[in-house]
C-alpha atoms as a PDB file:
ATOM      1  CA  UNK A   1     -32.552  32.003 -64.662  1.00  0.00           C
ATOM      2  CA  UNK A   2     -32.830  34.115 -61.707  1.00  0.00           C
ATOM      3  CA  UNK A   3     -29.832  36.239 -60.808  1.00  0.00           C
ATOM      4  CA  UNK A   4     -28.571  37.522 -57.502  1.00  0.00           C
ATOM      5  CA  UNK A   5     -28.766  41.410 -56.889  1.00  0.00           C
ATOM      6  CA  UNK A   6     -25.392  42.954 -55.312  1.00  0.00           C
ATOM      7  CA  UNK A   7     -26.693  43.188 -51.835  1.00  0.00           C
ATOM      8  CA  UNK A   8     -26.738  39.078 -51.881  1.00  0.00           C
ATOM      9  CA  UNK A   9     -23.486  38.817 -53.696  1.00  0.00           C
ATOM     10  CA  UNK A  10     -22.181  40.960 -50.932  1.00  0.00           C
ATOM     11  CA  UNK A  11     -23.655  39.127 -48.155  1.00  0.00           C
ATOM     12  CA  UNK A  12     -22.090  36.087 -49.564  1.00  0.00           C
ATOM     13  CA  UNK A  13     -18.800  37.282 -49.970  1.00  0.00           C
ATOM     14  CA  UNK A  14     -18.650  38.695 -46.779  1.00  0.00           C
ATOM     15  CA  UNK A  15     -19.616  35.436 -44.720  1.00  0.00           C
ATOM     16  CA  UNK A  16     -16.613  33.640 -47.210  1.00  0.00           C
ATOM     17  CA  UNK A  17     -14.131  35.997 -46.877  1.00  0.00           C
ATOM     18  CA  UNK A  18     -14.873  36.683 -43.000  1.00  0.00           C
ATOM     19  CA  UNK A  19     -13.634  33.773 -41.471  1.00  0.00           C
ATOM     20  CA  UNK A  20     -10.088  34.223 -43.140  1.00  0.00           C
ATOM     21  CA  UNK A  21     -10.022  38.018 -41.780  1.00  0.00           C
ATOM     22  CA  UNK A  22      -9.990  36.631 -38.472  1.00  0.00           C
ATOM     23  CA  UNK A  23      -7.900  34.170 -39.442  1.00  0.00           C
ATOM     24  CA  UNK A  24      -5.507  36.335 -40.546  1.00  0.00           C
ATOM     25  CA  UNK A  25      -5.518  38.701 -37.739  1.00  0.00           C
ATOM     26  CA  UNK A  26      -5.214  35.833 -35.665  1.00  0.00           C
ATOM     27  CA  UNK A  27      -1.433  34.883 -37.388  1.00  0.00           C
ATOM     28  CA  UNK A  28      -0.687  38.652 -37.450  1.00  0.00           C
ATOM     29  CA  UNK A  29      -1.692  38.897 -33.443  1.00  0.00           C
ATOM     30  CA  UNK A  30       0.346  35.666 -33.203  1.00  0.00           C
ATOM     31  CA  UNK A  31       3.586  37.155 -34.387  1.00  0.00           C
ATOM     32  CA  UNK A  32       3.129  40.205 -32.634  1.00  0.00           C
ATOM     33  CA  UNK A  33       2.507  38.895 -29.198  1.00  0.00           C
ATOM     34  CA  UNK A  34       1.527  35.156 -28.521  1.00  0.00           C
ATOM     35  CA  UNK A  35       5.235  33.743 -30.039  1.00  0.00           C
ATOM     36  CA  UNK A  36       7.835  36.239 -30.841  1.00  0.00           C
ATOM     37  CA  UNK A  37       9.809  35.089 -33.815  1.00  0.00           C
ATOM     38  CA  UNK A  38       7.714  31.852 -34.489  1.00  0.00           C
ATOM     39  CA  UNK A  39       4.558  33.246 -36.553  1.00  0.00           C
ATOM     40  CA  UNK A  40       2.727  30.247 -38.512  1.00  0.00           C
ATOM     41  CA  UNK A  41       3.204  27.084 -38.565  1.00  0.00           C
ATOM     42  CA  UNK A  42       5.222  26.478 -35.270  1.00  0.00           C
ATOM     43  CA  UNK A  43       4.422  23.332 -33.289  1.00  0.00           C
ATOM     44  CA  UNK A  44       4.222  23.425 -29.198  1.00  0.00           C
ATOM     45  CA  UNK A  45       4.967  20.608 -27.387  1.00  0.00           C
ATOM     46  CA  UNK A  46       3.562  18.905 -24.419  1.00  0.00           C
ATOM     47  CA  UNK A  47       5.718  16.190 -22.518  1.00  0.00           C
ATOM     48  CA  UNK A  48       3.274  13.671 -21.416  1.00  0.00           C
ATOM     49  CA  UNK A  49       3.361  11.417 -18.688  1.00  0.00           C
ATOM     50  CA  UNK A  50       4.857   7.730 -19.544  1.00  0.00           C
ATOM     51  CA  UNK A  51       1.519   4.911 -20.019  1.00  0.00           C
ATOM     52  CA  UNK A  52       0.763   4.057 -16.606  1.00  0.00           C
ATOM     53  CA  UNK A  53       2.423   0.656 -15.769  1.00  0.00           C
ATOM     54  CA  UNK A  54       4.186  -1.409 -12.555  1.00  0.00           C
ATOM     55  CA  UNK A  55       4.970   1.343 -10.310  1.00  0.00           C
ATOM     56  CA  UNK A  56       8.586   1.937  -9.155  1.00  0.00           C
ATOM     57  CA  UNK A  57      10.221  -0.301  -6.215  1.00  0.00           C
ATOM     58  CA  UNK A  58      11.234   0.830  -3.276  1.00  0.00           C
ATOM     59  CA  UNK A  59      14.773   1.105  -1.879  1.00  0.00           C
ATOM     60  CA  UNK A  60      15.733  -2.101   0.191  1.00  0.00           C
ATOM     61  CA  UNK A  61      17.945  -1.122   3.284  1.00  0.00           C
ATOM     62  CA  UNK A  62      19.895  -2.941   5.098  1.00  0.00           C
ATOM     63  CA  UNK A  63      22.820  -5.421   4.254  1.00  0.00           C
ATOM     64  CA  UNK A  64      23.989  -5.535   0.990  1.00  0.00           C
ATOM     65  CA  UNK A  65      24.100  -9.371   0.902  1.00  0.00           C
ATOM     66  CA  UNK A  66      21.069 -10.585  -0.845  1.00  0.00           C
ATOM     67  CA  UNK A  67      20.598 -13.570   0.406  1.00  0.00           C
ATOM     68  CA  UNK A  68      19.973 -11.678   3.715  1.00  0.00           C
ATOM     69  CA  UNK A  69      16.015 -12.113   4.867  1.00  0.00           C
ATOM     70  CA  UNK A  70      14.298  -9.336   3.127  1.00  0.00           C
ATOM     71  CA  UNK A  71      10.933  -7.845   5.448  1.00  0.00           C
ATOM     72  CA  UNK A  72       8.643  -5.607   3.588  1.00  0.00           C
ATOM     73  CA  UNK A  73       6.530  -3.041   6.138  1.00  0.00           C
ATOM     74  CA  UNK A  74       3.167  -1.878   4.483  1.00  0.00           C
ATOM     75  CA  UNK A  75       2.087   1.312   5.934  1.00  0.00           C
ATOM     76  CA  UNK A  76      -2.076   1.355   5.893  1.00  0.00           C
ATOM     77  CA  UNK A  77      -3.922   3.970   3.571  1.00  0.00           C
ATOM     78  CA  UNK A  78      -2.694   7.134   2.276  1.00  0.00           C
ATOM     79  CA  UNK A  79      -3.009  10.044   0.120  1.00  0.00           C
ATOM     80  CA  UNK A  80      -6.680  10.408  -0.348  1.00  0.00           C
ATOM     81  CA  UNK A  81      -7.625   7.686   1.536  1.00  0.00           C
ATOM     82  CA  UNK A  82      -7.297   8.456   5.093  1.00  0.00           C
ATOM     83  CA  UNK A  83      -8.318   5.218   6.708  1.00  0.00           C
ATOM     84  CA  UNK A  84      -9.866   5.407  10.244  1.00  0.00           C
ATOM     85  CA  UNK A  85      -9.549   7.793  12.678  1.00  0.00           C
ATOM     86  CA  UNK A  86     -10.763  11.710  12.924  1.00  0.00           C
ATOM     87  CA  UNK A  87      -9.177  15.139  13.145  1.00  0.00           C
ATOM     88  CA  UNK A  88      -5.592  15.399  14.329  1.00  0.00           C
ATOM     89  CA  UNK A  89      -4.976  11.363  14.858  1.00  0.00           C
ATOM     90  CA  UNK A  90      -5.901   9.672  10.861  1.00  0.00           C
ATOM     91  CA  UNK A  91      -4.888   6.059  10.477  1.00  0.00           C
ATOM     92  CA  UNK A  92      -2.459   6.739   7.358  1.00  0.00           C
ATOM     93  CA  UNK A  93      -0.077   9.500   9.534  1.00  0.00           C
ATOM     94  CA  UNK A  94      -0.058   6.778  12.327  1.00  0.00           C
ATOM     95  CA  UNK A  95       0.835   3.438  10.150  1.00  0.00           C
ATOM     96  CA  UNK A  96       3.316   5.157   8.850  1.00  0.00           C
ATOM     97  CA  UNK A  97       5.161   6.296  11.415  1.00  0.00           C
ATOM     98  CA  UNK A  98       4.929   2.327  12.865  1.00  0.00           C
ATOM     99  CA  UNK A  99       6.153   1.226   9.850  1.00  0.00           C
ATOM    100  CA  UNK A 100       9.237   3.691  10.048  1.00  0.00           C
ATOM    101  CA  UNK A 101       9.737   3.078  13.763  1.00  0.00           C
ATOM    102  CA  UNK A 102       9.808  -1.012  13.329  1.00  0.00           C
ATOM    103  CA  UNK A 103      12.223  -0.526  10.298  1.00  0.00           C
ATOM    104  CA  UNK A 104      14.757   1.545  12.529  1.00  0.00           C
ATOM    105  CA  UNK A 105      14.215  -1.386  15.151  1.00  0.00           C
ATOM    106  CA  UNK A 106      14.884  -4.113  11.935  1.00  0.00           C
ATOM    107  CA  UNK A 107      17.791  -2.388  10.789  1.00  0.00           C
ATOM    108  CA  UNK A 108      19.260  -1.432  14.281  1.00  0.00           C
ATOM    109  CA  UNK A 109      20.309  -4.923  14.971  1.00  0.00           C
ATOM    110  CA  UNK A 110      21.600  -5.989  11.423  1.00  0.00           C
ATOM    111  CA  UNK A 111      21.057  -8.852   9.679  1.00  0.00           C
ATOM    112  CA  UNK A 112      18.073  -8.318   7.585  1.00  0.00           C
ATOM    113  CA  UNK A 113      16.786  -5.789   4.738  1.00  0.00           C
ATOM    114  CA  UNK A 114      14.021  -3.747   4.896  1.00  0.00           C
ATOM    115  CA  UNK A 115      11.475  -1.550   2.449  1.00  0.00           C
ATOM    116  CA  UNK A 116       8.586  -0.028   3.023  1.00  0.00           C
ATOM    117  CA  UNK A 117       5.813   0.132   0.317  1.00  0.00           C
ATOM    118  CA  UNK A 118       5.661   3.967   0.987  1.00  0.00           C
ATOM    119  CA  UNK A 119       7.754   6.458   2.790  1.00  0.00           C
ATOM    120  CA  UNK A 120       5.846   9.379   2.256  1.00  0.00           C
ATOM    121  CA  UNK A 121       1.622  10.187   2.419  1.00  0.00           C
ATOM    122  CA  UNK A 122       1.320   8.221  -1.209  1.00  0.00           C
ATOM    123  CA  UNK A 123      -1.460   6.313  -2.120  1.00  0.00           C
ATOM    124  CA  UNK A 124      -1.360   2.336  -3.501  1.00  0.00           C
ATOM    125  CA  UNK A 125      -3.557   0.122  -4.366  1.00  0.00           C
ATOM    126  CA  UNK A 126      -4.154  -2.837  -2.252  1.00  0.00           C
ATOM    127  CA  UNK A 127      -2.589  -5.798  -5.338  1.00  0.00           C
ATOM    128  CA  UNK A 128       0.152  -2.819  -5.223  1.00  0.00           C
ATOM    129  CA  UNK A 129       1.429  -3.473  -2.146  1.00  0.00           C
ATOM    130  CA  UNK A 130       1.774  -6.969  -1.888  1.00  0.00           C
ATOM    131  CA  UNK A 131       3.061  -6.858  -5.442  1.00  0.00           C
ATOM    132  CA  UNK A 132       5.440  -4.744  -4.372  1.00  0.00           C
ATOM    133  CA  UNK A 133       6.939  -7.619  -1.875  1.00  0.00           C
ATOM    134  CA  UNK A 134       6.283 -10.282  -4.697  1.00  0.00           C
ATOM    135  CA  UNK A 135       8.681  -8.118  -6.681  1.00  0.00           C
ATOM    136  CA  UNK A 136      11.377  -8.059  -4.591  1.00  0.00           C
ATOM    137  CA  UNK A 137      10.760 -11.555  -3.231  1.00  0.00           C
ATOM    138  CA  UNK A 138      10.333 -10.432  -0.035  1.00  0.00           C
ATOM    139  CA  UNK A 139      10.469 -13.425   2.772  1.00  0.00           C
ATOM    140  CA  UNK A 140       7.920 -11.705   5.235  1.00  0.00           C
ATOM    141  CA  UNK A 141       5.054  -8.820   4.439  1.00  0.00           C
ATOM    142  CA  UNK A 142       3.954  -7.260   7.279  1.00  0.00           C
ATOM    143  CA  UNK A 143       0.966  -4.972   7.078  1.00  0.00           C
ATOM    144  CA  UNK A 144       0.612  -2.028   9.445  1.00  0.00           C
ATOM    145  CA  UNK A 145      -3.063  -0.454  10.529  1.00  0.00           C
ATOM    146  CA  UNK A 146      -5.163   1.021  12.886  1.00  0.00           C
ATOM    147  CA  UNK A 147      -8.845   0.400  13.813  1.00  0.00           C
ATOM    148  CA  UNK A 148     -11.937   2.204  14.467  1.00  0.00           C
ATOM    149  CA  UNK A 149     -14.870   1.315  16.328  1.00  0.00           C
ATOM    150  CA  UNK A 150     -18.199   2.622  17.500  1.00  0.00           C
ATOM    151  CA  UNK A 151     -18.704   0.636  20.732  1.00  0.00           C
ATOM    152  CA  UNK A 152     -17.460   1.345  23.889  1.00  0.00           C
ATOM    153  CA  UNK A 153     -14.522  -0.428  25.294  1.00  0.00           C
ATOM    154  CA  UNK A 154     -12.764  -1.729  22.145  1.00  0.00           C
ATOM    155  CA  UNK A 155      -9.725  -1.472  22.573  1.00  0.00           C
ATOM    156  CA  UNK A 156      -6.053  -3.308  21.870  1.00  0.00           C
ATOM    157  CA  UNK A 157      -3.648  -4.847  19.174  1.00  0.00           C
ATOM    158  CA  UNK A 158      -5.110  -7.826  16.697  1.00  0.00           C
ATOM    159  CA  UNK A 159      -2.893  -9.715  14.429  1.00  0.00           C
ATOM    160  CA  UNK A 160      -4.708 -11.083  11.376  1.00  0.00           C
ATOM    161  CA  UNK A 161      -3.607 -13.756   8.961  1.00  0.00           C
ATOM    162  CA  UNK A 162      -5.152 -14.721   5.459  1.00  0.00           C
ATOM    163  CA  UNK A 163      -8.876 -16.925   5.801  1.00  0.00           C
ATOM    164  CA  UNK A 164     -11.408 -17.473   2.954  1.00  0.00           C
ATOM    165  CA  UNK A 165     -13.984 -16.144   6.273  1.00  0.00           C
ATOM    166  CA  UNK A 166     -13.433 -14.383   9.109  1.00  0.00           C
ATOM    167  CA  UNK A 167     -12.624 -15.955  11.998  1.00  0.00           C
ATOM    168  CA  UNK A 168     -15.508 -13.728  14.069  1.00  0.00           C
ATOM    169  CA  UNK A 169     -17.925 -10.954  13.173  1.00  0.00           C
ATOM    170  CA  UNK A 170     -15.521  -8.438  13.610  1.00  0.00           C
ATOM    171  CA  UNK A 171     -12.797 -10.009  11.561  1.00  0.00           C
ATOM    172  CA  UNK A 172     -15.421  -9.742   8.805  1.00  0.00           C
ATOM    173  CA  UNK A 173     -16.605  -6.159   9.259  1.00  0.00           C
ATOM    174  CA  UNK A 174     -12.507  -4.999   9.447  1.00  0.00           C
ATOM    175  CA  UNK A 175     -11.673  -6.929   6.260  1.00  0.00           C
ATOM    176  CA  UNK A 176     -15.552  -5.132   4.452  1.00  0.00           C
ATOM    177  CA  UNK A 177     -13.499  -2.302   5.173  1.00  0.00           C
ATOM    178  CA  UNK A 178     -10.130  -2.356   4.745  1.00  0.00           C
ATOM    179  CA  UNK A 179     -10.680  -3.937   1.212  1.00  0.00           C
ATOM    180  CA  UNK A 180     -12.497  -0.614   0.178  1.00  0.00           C
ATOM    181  CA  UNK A 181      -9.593   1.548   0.069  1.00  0.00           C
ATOM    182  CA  UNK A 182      -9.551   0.730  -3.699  1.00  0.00           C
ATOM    183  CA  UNK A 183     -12.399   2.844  -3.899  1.00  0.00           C
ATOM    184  CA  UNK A 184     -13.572   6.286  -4.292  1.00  0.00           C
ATOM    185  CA  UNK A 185     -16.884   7.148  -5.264  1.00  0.00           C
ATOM    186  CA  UNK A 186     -17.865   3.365  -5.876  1.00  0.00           C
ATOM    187  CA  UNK A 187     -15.541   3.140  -8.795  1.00  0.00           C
ATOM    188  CA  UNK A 188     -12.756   0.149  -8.120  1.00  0.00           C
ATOM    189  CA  UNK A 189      -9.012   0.968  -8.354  1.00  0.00           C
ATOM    190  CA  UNK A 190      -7.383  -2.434  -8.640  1.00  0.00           C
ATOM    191  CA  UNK A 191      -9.629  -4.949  -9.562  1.00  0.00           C
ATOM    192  CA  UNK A 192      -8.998  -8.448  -8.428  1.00  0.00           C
ATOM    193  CA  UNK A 193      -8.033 -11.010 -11.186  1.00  0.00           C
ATOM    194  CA  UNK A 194      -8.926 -14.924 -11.610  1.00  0.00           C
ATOM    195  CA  UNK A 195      -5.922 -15.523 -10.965  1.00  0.00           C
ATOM    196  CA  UNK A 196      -5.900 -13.782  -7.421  1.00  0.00           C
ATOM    197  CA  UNK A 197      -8.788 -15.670  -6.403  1.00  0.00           C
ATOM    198  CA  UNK A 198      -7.302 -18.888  -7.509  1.00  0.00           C
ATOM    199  CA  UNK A 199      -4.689 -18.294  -5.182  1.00  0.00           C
ATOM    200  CA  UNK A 200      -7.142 -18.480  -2.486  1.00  0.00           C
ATOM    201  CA  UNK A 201      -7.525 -22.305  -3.664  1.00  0.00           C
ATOM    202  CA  UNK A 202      -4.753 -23.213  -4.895  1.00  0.00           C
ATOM    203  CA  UNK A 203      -2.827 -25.946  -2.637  1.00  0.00           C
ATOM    204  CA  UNK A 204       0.798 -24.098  -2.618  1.00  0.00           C
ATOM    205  CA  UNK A 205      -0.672 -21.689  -0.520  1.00  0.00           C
ATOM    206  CA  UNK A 206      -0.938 -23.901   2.498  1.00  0.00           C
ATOM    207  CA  UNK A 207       2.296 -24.029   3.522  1.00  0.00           C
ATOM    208  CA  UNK A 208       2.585 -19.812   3.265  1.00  0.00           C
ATOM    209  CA  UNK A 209      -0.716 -19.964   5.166  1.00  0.00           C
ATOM    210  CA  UNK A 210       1.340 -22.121   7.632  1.00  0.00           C
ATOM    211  CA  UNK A 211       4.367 -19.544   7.792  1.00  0.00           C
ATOM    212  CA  UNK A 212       1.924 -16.574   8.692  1.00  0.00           C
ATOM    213  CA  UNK A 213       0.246 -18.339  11.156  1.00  0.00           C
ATOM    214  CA  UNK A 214       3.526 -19.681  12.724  1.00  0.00           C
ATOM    215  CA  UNK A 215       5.052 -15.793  12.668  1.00  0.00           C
ATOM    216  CA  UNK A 216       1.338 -14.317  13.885  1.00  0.00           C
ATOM    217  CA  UNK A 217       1.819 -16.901  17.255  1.00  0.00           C
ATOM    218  CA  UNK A 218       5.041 -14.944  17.546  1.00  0.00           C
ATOM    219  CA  UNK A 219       4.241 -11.454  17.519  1.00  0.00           C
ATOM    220  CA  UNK A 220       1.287 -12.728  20.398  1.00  0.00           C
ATOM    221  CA  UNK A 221       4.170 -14.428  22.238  1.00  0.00           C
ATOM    222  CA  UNK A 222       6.889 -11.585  21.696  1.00  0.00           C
ATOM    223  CA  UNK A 223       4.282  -8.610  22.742  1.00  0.00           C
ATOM    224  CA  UNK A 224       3.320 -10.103  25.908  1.00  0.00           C
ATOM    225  CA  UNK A 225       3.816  -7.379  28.668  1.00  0.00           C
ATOM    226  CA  UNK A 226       4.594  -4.773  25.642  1.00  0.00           C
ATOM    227  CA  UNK A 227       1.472  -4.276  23.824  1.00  0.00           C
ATOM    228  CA  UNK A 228      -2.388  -4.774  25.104  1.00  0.00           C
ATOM    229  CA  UNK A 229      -3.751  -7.323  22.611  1.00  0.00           C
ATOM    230  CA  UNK A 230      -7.530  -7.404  22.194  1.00  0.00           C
ATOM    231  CA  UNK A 231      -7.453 -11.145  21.101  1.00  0.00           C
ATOM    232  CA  UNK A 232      -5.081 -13.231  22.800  1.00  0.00           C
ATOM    233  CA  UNK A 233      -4.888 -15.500  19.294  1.00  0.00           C
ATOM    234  CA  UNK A 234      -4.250 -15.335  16.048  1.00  0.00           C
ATOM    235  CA  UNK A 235      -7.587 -14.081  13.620  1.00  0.00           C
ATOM    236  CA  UNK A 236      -7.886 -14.833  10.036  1.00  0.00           C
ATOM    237  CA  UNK A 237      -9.914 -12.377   7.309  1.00  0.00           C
ATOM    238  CA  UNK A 238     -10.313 -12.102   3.866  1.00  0.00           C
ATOM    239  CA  UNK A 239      -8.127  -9.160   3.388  1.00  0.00           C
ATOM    240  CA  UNK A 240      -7.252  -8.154  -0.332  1.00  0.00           C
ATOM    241  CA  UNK A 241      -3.921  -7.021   0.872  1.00  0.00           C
ATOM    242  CA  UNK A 242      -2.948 -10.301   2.112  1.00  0.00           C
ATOM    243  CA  UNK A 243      -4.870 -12.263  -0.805  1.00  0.00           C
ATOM    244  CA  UNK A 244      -2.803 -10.597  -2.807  1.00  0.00           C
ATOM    245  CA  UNK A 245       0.696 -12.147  -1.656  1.00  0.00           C
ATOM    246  CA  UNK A 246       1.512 -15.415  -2.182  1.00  0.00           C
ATOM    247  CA  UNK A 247       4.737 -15.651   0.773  1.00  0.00           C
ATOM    248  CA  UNK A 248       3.925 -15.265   4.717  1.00  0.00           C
ATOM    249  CA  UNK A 249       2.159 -12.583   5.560  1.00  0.00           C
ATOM    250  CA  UNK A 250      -0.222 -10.977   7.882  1.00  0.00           C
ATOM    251  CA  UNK A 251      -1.777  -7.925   9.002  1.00  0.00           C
ATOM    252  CA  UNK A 252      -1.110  -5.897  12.228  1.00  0.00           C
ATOM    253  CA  UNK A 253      -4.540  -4.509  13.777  1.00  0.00           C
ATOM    254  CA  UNK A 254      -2.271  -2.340  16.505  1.00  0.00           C
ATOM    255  CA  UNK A 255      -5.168  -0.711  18.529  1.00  0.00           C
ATOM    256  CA  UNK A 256      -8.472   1.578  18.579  1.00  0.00           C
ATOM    257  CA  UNK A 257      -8.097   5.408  17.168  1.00  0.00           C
ATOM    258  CA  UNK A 258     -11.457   5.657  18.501  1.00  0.00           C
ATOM    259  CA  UNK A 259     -10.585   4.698  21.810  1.00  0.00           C
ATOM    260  CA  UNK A 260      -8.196   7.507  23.896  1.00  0.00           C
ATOM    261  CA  UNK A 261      -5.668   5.231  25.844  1.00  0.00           C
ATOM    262  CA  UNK A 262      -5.432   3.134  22.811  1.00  0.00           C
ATOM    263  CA  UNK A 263      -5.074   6.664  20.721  1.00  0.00           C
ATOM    264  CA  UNK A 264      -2.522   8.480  23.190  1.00  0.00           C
ATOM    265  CA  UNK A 265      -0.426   4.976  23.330  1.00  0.00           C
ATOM    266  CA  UNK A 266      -0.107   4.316  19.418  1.00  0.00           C
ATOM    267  CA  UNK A 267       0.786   8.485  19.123  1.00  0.00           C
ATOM    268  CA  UNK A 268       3.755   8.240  21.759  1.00  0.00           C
ATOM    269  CA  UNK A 269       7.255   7.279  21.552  1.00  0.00           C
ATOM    270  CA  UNK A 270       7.017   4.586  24.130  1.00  0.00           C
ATOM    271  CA  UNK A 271       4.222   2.857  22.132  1.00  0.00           C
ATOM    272  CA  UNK A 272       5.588   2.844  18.732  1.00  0.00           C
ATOM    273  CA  UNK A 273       8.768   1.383  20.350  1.00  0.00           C
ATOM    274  CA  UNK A 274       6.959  -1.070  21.771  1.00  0.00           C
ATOM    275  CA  UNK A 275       5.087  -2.224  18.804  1.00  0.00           C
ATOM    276  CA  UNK A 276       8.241  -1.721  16.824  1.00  0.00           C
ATOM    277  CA  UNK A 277      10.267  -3.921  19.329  1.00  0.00           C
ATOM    278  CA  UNK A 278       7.398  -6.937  19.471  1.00  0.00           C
ATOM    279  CA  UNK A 279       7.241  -6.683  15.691  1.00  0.00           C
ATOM    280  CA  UNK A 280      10.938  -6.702  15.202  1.00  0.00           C
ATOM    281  CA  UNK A 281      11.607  -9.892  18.066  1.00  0.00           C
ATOM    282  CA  UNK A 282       9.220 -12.067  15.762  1.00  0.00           C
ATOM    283  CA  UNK A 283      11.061 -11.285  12.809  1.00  0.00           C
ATOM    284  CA  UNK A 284      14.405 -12.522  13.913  1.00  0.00           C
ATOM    285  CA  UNK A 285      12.729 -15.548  15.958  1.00  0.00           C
ATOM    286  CA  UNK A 286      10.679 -16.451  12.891  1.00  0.00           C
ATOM    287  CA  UNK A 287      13.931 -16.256  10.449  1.00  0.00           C
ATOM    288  CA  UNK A 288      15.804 -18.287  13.058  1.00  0.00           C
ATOM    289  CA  UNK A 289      13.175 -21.013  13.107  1.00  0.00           C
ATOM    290  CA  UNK A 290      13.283 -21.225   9.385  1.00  0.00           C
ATOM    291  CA  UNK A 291      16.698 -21.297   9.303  1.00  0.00           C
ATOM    292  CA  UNK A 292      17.321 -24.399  11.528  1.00  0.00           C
ATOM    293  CA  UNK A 293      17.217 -27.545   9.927  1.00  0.00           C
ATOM    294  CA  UNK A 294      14.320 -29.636   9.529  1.00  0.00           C
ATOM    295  CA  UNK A 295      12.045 -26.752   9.535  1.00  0.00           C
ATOM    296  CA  UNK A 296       9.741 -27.329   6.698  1.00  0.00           C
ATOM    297  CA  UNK A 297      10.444 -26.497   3.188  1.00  0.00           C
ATOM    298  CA  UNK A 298      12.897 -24.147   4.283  1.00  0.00           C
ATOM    299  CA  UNK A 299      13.162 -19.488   3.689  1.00  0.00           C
ATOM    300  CA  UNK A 300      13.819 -20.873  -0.280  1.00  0.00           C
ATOM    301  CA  UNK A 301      10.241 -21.986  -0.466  1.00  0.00           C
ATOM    302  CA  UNK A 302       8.862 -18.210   0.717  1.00  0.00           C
ATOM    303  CA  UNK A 303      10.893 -16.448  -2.462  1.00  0.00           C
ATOM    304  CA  UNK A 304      13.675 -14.886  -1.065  1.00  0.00           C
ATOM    305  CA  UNK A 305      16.404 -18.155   0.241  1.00  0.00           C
ATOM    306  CA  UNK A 306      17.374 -16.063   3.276  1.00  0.00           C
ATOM    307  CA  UNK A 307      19.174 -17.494   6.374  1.00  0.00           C
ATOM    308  CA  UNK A 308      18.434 -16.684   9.363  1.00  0.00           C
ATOM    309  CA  UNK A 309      20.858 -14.055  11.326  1.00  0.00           C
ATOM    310  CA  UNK A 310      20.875 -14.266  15.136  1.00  0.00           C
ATOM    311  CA  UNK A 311      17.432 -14.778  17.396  1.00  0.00           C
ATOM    312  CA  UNK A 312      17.246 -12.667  20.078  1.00  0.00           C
END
């Protein structure tokens, strides 16, 4: 049998017995420097987020009676999604600041609670935010956002409700856009479930369908001489946001970015108060209507059971 000269046993024992030099210079390093009074066999740990689940609510202000009308405002975009709009003037700064302003106007004149899906430059997912109003059984969701447009001349507020198709072109190319803030680099965020499409067919939905459409016809009425409206009627659009919520809702187009009169109005004082004042006469006009007798199923059948409190 062939045996191995001392130069190989050597090399062999050195490759075995290398690894747990370094080993061992590793624990002595340790105790010298990396973790003073630990040495081997000490555990670090990490505190890890919680599993991602429902995200949090939001506060509801306002009275303290529940059975008070409950409006949730929807603030367009956020965080890394910017929405429309260049430079200084970006579509999620601007919906935000119209969702504060008609929440002061809401809450200014009592009678009904308030929350906002965000307060702050977060970002949600579209099913988010209507879930969000689902949650709290909301009686109205009102989505806030801003448009963008290459040709010349477009200009003014739109009010959109829910519609399998578009009611124009336009309504069409909006909705192709607003439903891809869910996502970023072609990679979908919040995923659309049977279930949200059957909602789309399902026969309960007529009379919320009914309730938007009646409280769109009011913002038209209310902001007549306040706000320039691009279409003097209602549109409809498959919007995500508003597939998403089974109880009245409807989205708020309120002008161009793109265009400077419509940009300089919707950054001013004056025109946030006036959208926040058309907005906010609607409200209490549509809660009044429900609240009379006679008038259709009645605020139980939208999730929330709120009377009315005082039309303008």
């Amino acid at each position: 049998m062939h045996r191995p000269d001392g130069s190989r046993l050597l090399a062999i024992a050195l490759l075995v017995l290398a690894p747990i030099a370094v080993f061992a210079a590793m624990v002595a390093a340790d105790r010298r420097f990396g973790a003073p009074g630990r040495g081997l066999g000490y555990v670090v740990r990490i505190k890890l987020p919680p599993v991602a689940g429902e995200i949090g609510l939001p506060q509801v202000r306002g009275p303290l009676d529940a059975s008070r009308p409950l409006v949730v405002i929807d603030a367009g975009h956020g965080g890394h999604d910017p929405g429309a709009g260049a430079g200084a003037v970006r579509e999620k700064t601007l919906t935000l600041a119209l969702a504060k302003a008609l929440r002061d106007e809401l809450l200014a004149h009592g009678g009904i609670r308030v929350a906002l899906t965000r307060e702050d430059d977060s970002f949600l997912v579209l099913e988010e935010r209507a879930g969000i109003a689902r949650r709290l059984k909301a009686d109205l969701f009102i989505s806030i956002h801003a448009d963008s447009a290459t040709a010349e001349g477009a200009s003014g507020a739109t009010i959109y409700t829910l519609s399998d198709r578009g009611s124009n072109e336009n309504a069409a190319r909006l909705a192709e856009f607003e439903n891809r803030a869910d996502t970023v680099n072609g990679v979908e965020l919040g995923g659309q479930s049977g279930d949200v499409n059957a909602i789309l067919v399902d026969l309960s939905q007529r009379d919320s369908r009914a309730r938007s459409a009646s409280f769109a016809e009011l913002v038209l009425r209310e902001g007549q001489g306040l706000v320039p409206f691009r279409e003097r009627s209602m549109q409809s659009a498959a919007f995500v946001v508003l597939k998403s919520a089974d109880l009245p809702s409807v989205l708020v187009e309120s002008g161009y970015i793109s265009n400077p009169v419509d940009a300089a109005r919707l950054t001013s004082s004056q025109g946030r108060k006036a959208i926040a004042t058309t907005l906010a006469r609607a409200v209490r006009v549509y809660f009044a209507r429900q609240s009379e007798p006679g008038a259709g199923a009645g605020a139980e059948a939208t999730g929330g059971g709120a009377a009315a409190t005082g039309a303008p």
